[in-house]
C-alpha atoms as a PDB file:
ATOM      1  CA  UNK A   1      -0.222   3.351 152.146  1.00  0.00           C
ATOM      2  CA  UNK A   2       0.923   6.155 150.044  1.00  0.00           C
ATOM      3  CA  UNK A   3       0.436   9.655 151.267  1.00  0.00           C
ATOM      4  CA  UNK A   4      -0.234  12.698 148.590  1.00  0.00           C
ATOM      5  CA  UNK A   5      -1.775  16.213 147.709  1.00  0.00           C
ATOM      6  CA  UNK A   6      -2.445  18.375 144.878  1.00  0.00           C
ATOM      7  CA  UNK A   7      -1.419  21.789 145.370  1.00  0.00           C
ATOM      8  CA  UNK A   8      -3.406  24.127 142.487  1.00  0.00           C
ATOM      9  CA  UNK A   9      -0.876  27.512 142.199  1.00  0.00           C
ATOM     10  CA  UNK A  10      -4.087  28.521 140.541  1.00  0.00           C
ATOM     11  CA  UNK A  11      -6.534  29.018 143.364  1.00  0.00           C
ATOM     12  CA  UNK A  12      -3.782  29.706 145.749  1.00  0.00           C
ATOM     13  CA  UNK A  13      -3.442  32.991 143.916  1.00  0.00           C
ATOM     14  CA  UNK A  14      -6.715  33.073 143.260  1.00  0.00           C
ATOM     15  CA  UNK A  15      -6.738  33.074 147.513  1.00  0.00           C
ATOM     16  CA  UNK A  16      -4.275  35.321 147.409  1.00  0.00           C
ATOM     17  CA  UNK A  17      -6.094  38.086 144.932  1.00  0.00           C
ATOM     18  CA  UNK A  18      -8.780  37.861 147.587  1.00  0.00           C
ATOM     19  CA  UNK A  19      -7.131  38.085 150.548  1.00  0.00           C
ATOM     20  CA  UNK A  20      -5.040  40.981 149.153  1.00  0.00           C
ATOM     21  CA  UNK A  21      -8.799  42.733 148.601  1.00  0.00           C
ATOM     22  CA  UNK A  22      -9.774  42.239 151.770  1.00  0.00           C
ATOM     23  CA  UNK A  23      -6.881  43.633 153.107  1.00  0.00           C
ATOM     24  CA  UNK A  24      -7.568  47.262 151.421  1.00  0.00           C
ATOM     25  CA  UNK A  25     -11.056  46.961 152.113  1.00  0.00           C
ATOM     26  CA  UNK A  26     -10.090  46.401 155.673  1.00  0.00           C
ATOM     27  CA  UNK A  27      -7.523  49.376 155.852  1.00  0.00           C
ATOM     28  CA  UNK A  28      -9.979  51.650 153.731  1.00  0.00           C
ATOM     29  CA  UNK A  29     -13.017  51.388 156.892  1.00  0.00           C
ATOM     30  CA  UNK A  30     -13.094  54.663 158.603  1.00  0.00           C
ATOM     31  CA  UNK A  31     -12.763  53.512 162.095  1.00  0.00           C
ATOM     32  CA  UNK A  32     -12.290  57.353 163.626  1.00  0.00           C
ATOM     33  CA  UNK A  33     -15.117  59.191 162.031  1.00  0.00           C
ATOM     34  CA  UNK A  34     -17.858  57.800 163.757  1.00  0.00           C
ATOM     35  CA  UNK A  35     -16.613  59.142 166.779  1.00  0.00           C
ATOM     36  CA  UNK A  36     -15.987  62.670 165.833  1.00  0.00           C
ATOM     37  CA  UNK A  37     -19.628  64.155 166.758  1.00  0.00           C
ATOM     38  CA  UNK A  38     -19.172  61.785 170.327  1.00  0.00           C
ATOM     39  CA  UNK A  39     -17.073  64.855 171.337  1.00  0.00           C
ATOM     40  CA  UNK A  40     -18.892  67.405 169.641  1.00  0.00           C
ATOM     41  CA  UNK A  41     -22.070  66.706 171.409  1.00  0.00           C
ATOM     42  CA  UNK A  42     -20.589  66.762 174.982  1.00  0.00           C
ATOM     43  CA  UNK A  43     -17.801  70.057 175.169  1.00  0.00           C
ATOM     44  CA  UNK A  44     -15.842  69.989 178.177  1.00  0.00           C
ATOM     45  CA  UNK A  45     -16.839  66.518 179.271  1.00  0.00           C
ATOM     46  CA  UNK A  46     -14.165  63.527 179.249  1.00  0.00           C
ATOM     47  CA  UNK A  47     -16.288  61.707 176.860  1.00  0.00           C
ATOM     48  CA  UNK A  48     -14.693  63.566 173.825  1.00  0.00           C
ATOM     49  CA  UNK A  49     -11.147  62.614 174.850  1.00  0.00           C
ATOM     50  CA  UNK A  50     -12.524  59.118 176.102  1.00  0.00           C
ATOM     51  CA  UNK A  51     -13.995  58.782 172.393  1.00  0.00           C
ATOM     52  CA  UNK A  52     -10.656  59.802 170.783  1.00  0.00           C
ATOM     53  CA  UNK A  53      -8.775  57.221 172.562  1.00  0.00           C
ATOM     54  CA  UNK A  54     -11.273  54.320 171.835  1.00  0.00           C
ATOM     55  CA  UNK A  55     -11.509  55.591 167.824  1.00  0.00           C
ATOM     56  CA  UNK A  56      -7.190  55.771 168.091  1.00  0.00           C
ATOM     57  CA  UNK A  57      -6.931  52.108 169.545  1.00  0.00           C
ATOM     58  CA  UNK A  58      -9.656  50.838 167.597  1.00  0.00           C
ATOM     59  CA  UNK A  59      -8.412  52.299 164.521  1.00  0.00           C
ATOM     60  CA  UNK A  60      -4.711  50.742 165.314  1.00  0.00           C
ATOM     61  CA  UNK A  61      -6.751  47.240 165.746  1.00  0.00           C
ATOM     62  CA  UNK A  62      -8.508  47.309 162.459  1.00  0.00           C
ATOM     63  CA  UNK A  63      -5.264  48.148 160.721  1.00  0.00           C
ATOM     64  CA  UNK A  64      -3.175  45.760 162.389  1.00  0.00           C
ATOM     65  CA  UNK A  65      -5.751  43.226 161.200  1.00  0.00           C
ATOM     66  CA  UNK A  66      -5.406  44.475 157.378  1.00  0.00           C
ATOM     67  CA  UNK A  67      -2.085  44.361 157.946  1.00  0.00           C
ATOM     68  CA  UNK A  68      -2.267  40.514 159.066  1.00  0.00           C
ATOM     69  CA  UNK A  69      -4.525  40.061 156.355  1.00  0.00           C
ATOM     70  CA  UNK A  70      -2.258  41.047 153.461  1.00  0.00           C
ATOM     71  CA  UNK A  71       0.527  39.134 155.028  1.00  0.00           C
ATOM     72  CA  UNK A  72      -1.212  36.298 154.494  1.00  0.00           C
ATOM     73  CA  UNK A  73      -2.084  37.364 150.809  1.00  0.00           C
ATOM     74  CA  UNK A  74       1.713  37.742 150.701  1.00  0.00           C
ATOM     75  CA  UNK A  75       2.273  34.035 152.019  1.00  0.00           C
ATOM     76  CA  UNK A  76      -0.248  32.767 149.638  1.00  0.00           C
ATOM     77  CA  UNK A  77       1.736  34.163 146.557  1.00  0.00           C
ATOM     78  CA  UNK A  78       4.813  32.953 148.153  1.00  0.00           C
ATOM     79  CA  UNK A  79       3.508  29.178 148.550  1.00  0.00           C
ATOM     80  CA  UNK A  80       1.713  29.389 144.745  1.00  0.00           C
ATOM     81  CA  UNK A  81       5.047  30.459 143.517  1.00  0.00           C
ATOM     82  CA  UNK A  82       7.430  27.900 145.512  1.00  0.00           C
ATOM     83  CA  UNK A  83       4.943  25.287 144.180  1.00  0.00           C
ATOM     84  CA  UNK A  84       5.736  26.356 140.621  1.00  0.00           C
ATOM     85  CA  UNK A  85       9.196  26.289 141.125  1.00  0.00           C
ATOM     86  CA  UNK A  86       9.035  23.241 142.793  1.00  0.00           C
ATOM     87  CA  UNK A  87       7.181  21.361 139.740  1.00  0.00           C
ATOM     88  CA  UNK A  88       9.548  22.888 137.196  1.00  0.00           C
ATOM     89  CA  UNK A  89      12.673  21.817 138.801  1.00  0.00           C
ATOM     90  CA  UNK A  90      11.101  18.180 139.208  1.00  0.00           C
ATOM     91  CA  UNK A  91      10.091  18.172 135.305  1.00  0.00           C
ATOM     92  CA  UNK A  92      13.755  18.828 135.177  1.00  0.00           C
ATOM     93  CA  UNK A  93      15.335  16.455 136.775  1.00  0.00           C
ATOM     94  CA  UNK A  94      13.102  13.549 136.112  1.00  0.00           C
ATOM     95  CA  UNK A  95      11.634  14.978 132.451  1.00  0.00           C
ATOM     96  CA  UNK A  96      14.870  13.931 130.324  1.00  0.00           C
ATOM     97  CA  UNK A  97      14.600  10.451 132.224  1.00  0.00           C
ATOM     98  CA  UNK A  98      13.406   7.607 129.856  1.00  0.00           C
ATOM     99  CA  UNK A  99      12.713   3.834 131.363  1.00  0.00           C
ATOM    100  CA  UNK A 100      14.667   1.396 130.293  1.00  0.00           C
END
């Protein structure tokens, strides 16, 4: 039994375009502004610096994640391109052979 894939570089940068979108869109959300009036409406009470450190850590989280995110739009390009290199070395090697 013979075991094979087709790889399209196409829609793996296709993939790629995406993911790389979804990556800005992910670091563009305003994670810390929602929180602002939190410690506006309570002065003196630990709930504004409570609210700063949840909009700080959740803000690190979300860009982490955009960060992840564009890796992988990174790794996408990387495998589209590998595959294209891959398929013009074989057409290469094997493209000047003629049966016999």
């Amino acid at each position: 039994m013979s075991v094979s894939f087709q790889a399209d570089p196409g829609a793996i940068d296709a993939a790629a375009n995406e993911l790389s979108a979804i990556a800005g869109a992910v670091h563009d959300v305003d994670v810390a502004g929602p929180f602002v009036p939190v410690g506006d409406a309570l002065p003196g009470s630990r709930t504004g610096p409570a609210s700063i450190w949840v909009s700080s850590r959740l803000g690190a989280a979300v860009a982490l994640l955009g960060d992840h995110v564009q890796d992988m739009a990174r790794s996408a390009e990387q495998s589209a391109e590998s595959y294209r290199s891959t398929d013009q070395q074989i057409g290469l090697r094997f493209g000047g052979m003629v049966p016999r």
